[in-house]
C-alpha atoms as a PDB file:
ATOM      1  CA  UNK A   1     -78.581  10.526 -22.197  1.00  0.00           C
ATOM      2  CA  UNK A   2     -75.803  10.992 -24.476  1.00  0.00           C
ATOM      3  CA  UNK A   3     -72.820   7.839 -23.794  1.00  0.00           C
ATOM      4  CA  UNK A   4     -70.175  10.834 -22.728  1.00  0.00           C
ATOM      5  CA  UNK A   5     -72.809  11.792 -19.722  1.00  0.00           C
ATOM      6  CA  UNK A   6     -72.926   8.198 -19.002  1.00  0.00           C
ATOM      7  CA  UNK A   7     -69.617   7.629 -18.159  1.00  0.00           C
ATOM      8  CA  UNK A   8     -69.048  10.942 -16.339  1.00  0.00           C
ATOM      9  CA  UNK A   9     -71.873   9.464 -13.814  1.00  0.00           C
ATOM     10  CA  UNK A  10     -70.267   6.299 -13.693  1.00  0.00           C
ATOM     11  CA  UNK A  11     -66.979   7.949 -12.384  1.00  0.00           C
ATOM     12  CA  UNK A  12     -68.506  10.182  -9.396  1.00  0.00           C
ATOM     13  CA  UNK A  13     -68.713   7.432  -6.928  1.00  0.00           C
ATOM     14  CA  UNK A  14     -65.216   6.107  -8.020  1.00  0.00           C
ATOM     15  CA  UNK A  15     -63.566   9.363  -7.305  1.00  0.00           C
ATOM     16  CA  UNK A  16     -65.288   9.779  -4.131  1.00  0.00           C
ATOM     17  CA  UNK A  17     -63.705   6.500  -2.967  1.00  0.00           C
ATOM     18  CA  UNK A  18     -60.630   8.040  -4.123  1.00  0.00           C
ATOM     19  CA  UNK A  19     -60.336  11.446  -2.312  1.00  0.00           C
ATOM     20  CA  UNK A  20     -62.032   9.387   0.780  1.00  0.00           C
ATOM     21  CA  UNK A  21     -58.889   6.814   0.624  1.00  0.00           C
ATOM     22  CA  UNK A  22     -56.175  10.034   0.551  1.00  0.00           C
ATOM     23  CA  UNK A  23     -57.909  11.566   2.868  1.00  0.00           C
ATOM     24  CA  UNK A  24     -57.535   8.523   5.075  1.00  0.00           C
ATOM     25  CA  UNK A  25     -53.779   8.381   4.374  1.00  0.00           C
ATOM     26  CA  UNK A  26     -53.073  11.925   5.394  1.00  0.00           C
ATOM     27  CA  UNK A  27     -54.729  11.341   8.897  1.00  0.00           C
ATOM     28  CA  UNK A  28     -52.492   8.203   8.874  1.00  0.00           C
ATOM     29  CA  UNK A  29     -49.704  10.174   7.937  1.00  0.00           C
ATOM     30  CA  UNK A  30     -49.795  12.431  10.859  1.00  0.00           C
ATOM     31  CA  UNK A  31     -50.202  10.316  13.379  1.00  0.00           C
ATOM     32  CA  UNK A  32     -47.171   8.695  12.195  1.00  0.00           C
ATOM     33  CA  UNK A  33     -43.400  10.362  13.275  1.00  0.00           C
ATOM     34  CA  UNK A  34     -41.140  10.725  10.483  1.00  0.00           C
ATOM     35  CA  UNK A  35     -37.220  12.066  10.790  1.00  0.00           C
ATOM     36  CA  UNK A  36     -35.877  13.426   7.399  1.00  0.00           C
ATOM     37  CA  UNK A  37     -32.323  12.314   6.748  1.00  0.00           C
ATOM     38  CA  UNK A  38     -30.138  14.810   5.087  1.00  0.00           C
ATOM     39  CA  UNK A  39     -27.591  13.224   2.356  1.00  0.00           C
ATOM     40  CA  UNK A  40     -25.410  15.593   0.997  1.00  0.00           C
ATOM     41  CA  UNK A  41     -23.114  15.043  -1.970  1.00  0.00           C
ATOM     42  CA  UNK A  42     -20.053  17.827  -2.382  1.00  0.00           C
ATOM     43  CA  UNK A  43     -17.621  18.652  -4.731  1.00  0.00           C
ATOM     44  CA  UNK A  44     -15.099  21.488  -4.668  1.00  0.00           C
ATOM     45  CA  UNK A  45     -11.793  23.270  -3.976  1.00  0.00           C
ATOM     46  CA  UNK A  46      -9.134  23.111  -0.953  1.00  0.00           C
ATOM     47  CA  UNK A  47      -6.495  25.772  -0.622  1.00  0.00           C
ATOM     48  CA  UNK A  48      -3.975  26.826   1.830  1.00  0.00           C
ATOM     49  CA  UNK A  49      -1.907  23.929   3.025  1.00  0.00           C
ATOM     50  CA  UNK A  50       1.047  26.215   2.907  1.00  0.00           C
ATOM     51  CA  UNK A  51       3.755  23.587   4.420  1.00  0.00           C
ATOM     52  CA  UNK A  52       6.013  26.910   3.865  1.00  0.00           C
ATOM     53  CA  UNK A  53       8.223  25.706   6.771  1.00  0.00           C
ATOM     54  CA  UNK A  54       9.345  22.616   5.114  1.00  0.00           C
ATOM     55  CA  UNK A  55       9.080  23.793   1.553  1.00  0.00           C
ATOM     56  CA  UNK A  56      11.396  27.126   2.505  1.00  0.00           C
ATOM     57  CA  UNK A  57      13.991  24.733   4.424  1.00  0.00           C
ATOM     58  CA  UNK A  58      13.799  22.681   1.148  1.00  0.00           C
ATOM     59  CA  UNK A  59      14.392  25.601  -1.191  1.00  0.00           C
ATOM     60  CA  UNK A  60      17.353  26.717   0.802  1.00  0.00           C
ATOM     61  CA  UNK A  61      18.969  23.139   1.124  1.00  0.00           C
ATOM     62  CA  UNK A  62      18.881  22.594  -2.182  1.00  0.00           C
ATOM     63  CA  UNK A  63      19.574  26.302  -3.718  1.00  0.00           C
ATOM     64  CA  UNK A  64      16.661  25.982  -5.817  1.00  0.00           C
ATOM     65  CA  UNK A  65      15.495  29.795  -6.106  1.00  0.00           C
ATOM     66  CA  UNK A  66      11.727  29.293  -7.813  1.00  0.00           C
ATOM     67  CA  UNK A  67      10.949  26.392  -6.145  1.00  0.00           C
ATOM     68  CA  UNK A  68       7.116  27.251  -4.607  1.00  0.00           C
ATOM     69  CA  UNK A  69       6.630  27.331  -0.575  1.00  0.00           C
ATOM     70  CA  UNK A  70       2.595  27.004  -1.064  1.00  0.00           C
ATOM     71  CA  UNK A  71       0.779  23.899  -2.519  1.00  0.00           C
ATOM     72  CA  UNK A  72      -1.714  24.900  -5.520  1.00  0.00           C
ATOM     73  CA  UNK A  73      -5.022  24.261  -4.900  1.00  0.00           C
ATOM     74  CA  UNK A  74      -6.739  21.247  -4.981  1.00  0.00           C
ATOM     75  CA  UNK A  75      -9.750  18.889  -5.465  1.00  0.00           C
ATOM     76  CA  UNK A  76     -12.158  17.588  -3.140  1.00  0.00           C
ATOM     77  CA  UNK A  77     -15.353  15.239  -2.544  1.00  0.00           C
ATOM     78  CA  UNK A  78     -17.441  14.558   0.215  1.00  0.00           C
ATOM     79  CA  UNK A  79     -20.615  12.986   1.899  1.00  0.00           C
ATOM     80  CA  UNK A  80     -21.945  14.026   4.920  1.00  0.00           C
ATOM     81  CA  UNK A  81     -25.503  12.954   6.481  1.00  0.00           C
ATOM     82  CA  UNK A  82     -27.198  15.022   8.931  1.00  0.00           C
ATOM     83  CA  UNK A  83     -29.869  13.884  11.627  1.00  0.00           C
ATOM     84  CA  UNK A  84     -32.188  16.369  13.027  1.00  0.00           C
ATOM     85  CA  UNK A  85     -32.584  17.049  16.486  1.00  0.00           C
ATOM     86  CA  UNK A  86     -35.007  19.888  15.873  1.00  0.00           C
ATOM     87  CA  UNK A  87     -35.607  22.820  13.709  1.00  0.00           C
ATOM     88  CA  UNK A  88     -32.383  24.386  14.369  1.00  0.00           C
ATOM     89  CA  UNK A  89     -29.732  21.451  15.523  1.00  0.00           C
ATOM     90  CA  UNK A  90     -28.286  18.296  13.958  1.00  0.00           C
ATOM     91  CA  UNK A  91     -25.802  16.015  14.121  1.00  0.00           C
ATOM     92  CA  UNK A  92     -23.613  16.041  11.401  1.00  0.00           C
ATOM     93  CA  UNK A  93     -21.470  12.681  10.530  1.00  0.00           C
ATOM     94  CA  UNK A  94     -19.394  13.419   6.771  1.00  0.00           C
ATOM     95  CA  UNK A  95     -16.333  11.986   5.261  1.00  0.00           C
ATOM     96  CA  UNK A  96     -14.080  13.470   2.182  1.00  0.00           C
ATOM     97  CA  UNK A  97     -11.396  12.922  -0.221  1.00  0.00           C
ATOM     98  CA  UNK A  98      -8.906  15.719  -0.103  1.00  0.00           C
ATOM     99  CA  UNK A  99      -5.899  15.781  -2.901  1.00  0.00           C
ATOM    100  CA  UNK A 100      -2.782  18.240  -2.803  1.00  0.00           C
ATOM    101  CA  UNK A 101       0.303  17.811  -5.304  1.00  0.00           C
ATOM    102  CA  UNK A 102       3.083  19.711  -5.904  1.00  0.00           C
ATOM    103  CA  UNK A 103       4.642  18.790  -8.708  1.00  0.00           C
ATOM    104  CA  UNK A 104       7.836  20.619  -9.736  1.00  0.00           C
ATOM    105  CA  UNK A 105      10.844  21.009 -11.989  1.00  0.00           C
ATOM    106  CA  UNK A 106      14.002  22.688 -11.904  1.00  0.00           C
ATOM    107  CA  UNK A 107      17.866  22.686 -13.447  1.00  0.00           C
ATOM    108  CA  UNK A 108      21.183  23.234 -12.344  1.00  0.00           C
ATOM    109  CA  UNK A 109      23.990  24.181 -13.177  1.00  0.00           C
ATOM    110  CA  UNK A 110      26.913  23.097 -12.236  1.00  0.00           C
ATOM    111  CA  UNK A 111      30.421  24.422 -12.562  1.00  0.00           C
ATOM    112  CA  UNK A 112      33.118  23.003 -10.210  1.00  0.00           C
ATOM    113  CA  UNK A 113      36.739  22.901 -10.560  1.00  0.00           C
ATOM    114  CA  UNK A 114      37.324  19.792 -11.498  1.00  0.00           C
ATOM    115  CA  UNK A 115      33.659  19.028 -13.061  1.00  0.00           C
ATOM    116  CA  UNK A 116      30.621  20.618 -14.474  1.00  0.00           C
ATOM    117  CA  UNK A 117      27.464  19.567 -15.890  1.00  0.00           C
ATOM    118  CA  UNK A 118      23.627  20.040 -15.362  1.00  0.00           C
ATOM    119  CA  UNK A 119      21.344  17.838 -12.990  1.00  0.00           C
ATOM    120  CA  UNK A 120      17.310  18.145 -14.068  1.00  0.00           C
ATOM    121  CA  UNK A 121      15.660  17.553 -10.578  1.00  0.00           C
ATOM    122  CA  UNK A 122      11.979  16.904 -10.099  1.00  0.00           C
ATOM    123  CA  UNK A 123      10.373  17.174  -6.836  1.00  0.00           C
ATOM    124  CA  UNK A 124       6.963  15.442  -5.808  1.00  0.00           C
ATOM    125  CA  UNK A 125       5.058  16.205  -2.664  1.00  0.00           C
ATOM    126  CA  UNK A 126       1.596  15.028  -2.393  1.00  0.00           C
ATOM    127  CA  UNK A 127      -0.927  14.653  -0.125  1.00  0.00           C
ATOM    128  CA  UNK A 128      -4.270  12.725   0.603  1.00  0.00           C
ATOM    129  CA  UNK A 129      -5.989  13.481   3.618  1.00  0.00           C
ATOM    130  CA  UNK A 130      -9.353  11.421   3.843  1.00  0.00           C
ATOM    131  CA  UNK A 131     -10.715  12.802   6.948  1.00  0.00           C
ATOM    132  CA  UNK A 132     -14.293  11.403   8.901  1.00  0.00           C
ATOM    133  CA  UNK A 133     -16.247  14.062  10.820  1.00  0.00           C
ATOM    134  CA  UNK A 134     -18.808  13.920  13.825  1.00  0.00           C
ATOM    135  CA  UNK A 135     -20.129  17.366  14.558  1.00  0.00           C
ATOM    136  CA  UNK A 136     -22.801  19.502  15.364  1.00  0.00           C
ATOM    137  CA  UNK A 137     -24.836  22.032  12.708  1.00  0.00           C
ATOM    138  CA  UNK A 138     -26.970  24.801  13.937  1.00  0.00           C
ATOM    139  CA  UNK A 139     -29.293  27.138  12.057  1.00  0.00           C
ATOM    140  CA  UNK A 140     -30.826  29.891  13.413  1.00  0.00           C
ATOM    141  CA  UNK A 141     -32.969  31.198  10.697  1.00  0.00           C
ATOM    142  CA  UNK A 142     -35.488  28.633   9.155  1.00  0.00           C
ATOM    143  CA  UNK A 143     -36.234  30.585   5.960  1.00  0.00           C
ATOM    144  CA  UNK A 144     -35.758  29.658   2.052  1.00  0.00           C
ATOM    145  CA  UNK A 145     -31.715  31.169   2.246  1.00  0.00           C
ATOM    146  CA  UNK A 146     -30.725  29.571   5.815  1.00  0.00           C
ATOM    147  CA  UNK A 147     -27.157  30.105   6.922  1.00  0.00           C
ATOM    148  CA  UNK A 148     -25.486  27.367   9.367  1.00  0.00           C
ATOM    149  CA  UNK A 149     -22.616  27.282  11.849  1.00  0.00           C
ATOM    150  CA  UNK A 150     -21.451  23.537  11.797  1.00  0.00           C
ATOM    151  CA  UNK A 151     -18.147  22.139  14.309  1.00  0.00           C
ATOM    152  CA  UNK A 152     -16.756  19.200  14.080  1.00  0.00           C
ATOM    153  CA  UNK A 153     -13.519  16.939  15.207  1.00  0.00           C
ATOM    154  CA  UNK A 154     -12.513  13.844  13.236  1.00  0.00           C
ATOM    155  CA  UNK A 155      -9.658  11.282  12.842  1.00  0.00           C
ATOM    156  CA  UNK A 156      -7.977  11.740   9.002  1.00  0.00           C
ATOM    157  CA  UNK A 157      -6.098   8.847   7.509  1.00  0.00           C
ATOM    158  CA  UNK A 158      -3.546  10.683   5.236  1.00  0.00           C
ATOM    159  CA  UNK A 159      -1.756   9.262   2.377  1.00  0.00           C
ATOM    160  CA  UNK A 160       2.000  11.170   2.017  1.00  0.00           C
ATOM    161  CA  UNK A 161       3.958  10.667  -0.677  1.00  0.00           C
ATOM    162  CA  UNK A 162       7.636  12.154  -1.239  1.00  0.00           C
ATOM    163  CA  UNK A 163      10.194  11.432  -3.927  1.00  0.00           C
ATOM    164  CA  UNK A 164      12.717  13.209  -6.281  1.00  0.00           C
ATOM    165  CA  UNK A 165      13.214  11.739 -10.103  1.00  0.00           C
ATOM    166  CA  UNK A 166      17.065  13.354 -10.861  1.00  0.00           C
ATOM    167  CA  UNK A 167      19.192  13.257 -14.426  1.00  0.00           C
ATOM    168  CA  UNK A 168      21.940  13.987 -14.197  1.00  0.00           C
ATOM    169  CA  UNK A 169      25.052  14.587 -16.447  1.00  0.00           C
ATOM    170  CA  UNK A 170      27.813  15.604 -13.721  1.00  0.00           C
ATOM    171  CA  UNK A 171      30.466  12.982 -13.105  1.00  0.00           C
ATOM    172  CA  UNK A 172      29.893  10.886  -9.991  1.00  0.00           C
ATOM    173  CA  UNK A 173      27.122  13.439  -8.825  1.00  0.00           C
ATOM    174  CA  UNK A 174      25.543  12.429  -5.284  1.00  0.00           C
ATOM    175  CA  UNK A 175      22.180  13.800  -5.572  1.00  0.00           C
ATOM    176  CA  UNK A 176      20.343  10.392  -7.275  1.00  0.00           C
ATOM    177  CA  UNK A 177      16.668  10.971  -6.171  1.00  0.00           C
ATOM    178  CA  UNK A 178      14.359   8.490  -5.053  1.00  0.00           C
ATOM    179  CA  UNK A 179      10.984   7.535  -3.139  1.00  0.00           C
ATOM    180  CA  UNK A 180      11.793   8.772   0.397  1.00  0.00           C
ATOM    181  CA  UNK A 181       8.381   8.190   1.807  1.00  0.00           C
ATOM    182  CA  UNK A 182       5.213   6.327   0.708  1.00  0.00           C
ATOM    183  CA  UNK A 183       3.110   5.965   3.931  1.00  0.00           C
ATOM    184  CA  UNK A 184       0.016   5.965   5.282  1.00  0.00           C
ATOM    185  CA  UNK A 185      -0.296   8.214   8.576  1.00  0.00           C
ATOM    186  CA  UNK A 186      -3.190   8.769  11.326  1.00  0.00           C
ATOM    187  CA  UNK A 187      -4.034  12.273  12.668  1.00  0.00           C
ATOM    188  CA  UNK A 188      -7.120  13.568  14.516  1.00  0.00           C
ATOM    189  CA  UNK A 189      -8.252  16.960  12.911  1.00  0.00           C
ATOM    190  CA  UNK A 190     -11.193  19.712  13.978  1.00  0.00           C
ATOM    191  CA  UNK A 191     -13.190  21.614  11.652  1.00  0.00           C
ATOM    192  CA  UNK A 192     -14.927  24.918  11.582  1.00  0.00           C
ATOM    193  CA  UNK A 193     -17.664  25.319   8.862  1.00  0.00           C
ATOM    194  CA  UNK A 194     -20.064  28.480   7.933  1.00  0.00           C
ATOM    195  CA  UNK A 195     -22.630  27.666   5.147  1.00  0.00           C
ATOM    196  CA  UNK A 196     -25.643  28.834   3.448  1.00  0.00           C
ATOM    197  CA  UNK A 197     -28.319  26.553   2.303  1.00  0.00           C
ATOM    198  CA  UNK A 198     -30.850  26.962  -1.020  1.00  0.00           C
ATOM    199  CA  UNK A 199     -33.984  25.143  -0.196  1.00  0.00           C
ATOM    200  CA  UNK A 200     -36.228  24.112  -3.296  1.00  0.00           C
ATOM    201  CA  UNK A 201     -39.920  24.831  -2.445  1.00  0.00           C
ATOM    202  CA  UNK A 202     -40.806  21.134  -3.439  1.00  0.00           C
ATOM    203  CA  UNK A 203     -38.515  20.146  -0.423  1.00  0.00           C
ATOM    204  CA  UNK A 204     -41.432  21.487   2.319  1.00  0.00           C
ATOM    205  CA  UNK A 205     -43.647  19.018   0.870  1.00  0.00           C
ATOM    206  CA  UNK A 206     -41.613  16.392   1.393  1.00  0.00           C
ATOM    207  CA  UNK A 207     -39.653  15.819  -2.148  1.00  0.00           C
ATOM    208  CA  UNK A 208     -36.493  13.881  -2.484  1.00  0.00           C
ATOM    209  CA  UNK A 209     -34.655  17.059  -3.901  1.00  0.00           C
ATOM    210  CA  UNK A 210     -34.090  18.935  -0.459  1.00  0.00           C
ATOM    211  CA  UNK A 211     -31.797  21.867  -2.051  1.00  0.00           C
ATOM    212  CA  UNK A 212     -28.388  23.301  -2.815  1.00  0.00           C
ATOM    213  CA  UNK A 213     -25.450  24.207  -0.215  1.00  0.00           C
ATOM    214  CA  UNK A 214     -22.832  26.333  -0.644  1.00  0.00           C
ATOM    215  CA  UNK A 215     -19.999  25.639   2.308  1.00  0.00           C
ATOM    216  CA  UNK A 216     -16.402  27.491   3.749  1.00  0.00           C
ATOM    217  CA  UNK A 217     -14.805  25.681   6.042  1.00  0.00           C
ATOM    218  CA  UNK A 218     -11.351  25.917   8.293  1.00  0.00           C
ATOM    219  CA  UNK A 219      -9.770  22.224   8.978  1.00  0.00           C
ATOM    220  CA  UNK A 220      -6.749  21.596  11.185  1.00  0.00           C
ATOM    221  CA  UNK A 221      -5.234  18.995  11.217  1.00  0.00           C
ATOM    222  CA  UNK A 222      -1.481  18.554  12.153  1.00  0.00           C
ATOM    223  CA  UNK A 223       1.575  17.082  10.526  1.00  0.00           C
ATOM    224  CA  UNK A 224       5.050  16.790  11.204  1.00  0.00           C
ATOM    225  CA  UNK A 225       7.624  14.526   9.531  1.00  0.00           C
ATOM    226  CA  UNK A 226      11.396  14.781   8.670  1.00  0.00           C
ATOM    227  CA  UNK A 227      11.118  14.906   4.853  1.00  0.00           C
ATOM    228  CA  UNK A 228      14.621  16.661   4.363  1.00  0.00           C
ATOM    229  CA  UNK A 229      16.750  14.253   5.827  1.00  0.00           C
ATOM    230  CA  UNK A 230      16.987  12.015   2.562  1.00  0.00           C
ATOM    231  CA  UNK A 231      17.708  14.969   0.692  1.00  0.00           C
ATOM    232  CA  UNK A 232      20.414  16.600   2.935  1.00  0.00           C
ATOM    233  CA  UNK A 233      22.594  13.002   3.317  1.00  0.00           C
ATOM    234  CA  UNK A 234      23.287  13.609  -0.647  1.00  0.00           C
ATOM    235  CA  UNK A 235      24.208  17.297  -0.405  1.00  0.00           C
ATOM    236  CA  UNK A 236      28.506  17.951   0.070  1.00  0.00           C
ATOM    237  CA  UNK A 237      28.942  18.657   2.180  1.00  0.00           C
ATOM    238  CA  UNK A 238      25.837  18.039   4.499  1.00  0.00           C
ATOM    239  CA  UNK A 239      23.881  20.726   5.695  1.00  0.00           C
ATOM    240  CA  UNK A 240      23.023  21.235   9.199  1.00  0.00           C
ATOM    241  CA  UNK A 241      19.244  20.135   9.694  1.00  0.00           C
ATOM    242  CA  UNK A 242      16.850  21.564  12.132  1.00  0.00           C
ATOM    243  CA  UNK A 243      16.451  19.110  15.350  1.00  0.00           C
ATOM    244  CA  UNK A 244      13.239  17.130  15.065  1.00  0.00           C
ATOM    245  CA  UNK A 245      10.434  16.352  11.801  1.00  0.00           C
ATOM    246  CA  UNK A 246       9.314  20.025   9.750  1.00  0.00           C
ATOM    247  CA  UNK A 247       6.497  21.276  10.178  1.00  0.00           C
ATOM    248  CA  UNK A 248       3.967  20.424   6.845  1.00  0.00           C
ATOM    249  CA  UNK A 249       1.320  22.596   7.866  1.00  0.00           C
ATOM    250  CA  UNK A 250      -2.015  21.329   8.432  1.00  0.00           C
ATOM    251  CA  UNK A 251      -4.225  24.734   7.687  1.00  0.00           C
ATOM    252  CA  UNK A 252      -6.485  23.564   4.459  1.00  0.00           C
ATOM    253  CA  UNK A 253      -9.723  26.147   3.715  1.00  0.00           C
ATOM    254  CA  UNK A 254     -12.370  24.148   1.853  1.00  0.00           C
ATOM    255  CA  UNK A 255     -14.988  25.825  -0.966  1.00  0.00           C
ATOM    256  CA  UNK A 256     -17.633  23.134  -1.747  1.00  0.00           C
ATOM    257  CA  UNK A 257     -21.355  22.741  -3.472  1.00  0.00           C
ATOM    258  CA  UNK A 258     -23.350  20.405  -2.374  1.00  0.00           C
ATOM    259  CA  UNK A 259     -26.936  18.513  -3.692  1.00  0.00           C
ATOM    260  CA  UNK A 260     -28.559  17.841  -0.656  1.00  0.00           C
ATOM    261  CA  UNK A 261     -31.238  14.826  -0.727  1.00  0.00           C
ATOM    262  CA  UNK A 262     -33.605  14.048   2.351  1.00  0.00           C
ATOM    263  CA  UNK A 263     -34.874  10.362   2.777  1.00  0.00           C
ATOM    264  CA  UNK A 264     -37.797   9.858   5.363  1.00  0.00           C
ATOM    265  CA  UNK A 265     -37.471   7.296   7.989  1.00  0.00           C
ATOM    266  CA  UNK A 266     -40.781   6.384  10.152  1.00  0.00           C
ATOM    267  CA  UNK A 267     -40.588   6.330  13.983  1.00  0.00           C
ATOM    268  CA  UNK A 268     -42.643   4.320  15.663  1.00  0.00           C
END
């Protein structure tokens, strides 16, 4: 018998053991309960945190004509996990990294009878909401393109920072600037979220790679603080202010992707 045959004899009761040994694994396998965790990493976009209330009032104080009343857009991160209930609920528990800055620059002129000059003023507004979520997630198709409903309500720490950096060449001008508020503030928040998920075929047979998520969501979350009274003690003479903090909008629309991984955890 030639070696090649040999051998080839040799390994048929080897491979036997083999499939016998998998075959004892799957029927260990499903006697065993396992719950999929869902960890989603997201990057993407947040627009509409208009604050037009407070940036009009602040345009009209200060008679600075092209100074915006919308915040561009900006940047955001997140991590949610999700725990399923079943095929069609979870809970969902997420937390993000939200960043808005407005960041603008204007001159004057200045021509008064007894003085003129120019002042450069720049004004700063940014915000960092950092918001945690606890929500439900429903889907009510389970096919490869599954879209989601997902509600949530959360408590956002929110960094605010407000300043003005001023040059000025008019004698004894009273506008001079400065950091008017650096704080950290607390605010609870809801969320509204509509998303379709991308599963990869490898994910039904239980790979890491679960699939891609593409997600719109609505947050509210409120925010009122008196951010023109610094500016309107150095105006002359001083403008009347409305009673009570301006409304800084708390509208913000979110457009994220997300990599979804699923990690199994065995029940007993």
């Amino acid at each position: 018998m030639p070696p090649t045959a040999s051998w080839a004899l040799a390994l048929i009761p080897w491979l036997l053991s083999g499939i016998h040994l998998v075959q004892a694994d799957w029927a260990t396998s499903e006697r065993t309960s396992i719950l999929w965790l869902e960890l989603a990493a997201e990057a993407g976009l947040s627009f509409s945190w208009d604050g037009q209330e407070l940036l009009q009032r602040y345009r009209e104080l200060t008679h600075a004509g092209d100074f915006p009343t919308v915040f561009p857009p900006g940047e955001t991160l997140a991590f949610s996990v999700r725990i399923p209930l079943d095929s069609a609920w979870s809970f969902r528990l997420g937390t993000g990294m939200h960043r808005f800055r407005l960041d603008h620059t204007y001159r004057q002129q200045i021509e008064e009878t007894h003085r003129r000059g120019e002042r450069k003023i720049r004004a700063v507004l940014e915000l960092h909401p950092i918001p945690t979520w606890l929500g439900v997630e429903w889907r009510p198709f389970q096919i490869q393109f599954r879209t989601y409903v997902h509600t949530a309500v959360g408590l956002v720490p929110l960094k605010l920072h407000w300043q003005e950096l001023i040059s000025s060449s008019l004698p004894g001008d009273t506008r001079s600037g400065g950091m008017y508020r650096n704080v950290w503030l607390l605010r609870p928040g809801i969320r509204v979220l509509l998303g379709t998920a991308l599963s990869f075929d490898a994910a039904a047979r239980g790979s890491l790679l679960e699939g891609l998520r593409i997600e719109a969501a609505y947050c509210f979350i409120p925010l009122r603080d008196a951010l023109l009274s610094p500016v309107a003690v150095q105006l002359s003479p001083a403008p009347p202010l409305p009673e009570g903090p301006s409304q800084l909008s708390g509208s913000m629309v979110t457009l994220t992707l997300a990599l979804v991984l699923q990690v199994p955890m065995v029940l007993p």
